[in-house]
Protein backbone atom coordinates (compact mmCIF):
# COMPACT_ATOMS: atom_id res chain seq x y z
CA UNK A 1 0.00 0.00 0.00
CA UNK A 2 0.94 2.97 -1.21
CA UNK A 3 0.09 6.80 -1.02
CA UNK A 4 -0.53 9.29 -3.20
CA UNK A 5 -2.14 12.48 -5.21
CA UNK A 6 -5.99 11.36 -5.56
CA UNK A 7 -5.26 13.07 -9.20
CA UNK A 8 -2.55 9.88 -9.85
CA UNK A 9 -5.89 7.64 -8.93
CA UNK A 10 -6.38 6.67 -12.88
CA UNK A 11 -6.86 2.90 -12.92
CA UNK A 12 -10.59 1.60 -12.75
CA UNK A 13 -11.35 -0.84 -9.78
CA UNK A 14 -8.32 0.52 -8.09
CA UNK A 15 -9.60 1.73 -4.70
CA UNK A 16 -8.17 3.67 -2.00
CA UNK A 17 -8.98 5.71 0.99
CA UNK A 18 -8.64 10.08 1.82
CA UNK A 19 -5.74 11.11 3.88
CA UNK A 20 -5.24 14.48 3.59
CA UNK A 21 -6.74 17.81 1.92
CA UNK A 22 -4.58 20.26 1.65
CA UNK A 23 -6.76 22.96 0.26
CA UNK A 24 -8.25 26.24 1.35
CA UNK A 25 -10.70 26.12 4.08
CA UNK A 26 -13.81 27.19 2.41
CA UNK A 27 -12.81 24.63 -0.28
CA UNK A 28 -12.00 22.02 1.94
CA UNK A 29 -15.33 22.80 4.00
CA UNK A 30 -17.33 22.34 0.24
CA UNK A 31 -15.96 19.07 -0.19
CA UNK A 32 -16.56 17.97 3.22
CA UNK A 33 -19.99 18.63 2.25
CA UNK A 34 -19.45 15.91 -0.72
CA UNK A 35 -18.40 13.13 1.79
CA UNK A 36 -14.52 14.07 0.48
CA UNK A 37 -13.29 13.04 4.59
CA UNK A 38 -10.33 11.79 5.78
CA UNK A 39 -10.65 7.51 5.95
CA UNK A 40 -13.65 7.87 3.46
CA UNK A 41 -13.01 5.01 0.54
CA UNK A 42 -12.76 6.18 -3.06
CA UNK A 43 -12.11 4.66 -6.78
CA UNK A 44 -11.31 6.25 -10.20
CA UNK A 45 -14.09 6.31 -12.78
CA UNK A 46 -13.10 8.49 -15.72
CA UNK A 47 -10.81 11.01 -16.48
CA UNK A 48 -11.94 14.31 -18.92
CA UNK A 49 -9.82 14.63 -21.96
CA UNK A 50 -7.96 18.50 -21.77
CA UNK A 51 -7.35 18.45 -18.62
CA UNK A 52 -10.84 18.29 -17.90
CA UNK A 53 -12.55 17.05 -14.50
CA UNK A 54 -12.00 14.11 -13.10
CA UNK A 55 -14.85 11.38 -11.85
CA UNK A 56 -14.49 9.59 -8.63
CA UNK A 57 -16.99 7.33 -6.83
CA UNK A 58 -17.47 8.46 -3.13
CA UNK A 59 -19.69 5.97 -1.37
CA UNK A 60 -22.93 5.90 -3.26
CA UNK A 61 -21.87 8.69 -5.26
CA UNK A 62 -20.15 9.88 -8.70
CA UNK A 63 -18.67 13.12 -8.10
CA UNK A 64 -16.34 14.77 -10.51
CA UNK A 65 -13.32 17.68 -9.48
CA UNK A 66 -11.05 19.51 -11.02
CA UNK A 67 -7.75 18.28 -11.59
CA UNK A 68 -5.60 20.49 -9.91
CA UNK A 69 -8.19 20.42 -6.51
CA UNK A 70 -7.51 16.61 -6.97
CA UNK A 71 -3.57 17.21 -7.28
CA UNK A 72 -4.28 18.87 -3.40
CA UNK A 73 -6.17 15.65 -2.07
CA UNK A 74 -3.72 12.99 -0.41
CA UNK A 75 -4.68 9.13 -0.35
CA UNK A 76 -3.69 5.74 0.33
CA UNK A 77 -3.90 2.90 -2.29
CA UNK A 78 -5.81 -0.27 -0.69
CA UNK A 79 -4.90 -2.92 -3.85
C-alpha cells in the first residue's frame, strides 16, 4: 500500500482511501460537504480529456473535481 495524489488515482477498480486535503478552508469545507473526509473510501471512474474534471466514486456517489483540486487531495492505495 501505497500513497498518493488522488489526481494519480487513474486505474478503474483501483480503490483507496482520503488522507489528507490540503486545500483552502472554504474549499476544503465544500468538499466535506461531498463526503470528500479523511478515511472515506474512493475509486477512479473516468478522467476528462484536456485536462478536464475528473470522476471519482465516493460511497454511493459519482462526483467529478477539477484536476488540480484533486492534485491537493492525499490518499492511500488499498490494492
Amino acid at each position: 500500500m501505497g500513497t498518493a495524489l488522488l489526481s494519480e488515482l487513474t486505474t478503474h477498480n483501483q480503490d483507496a482511501v482520503i488522507t489528507e486535503l490540503e486545500l483552502e478552508d472554504s474549499v476544503k469545507e465544500c468538499l466535506f460537504d461531498y463526503g470528500f473526509v479523511p478515511g472515506t473510501p474512493i475509486s477512479f471512474l473516468a478522467k476528462a480529456p484536456f485536462g478536464g474534471p475528473i470522476s471519482f466514486r465516493l460511497r454511493d456517489s459519482k462526483i467529478a473535481i477539477r484536476h488540480d483540486i484533486a492534485a491537493k487531495i492525499h490518499i492511500q492505495f488499498l490494492s
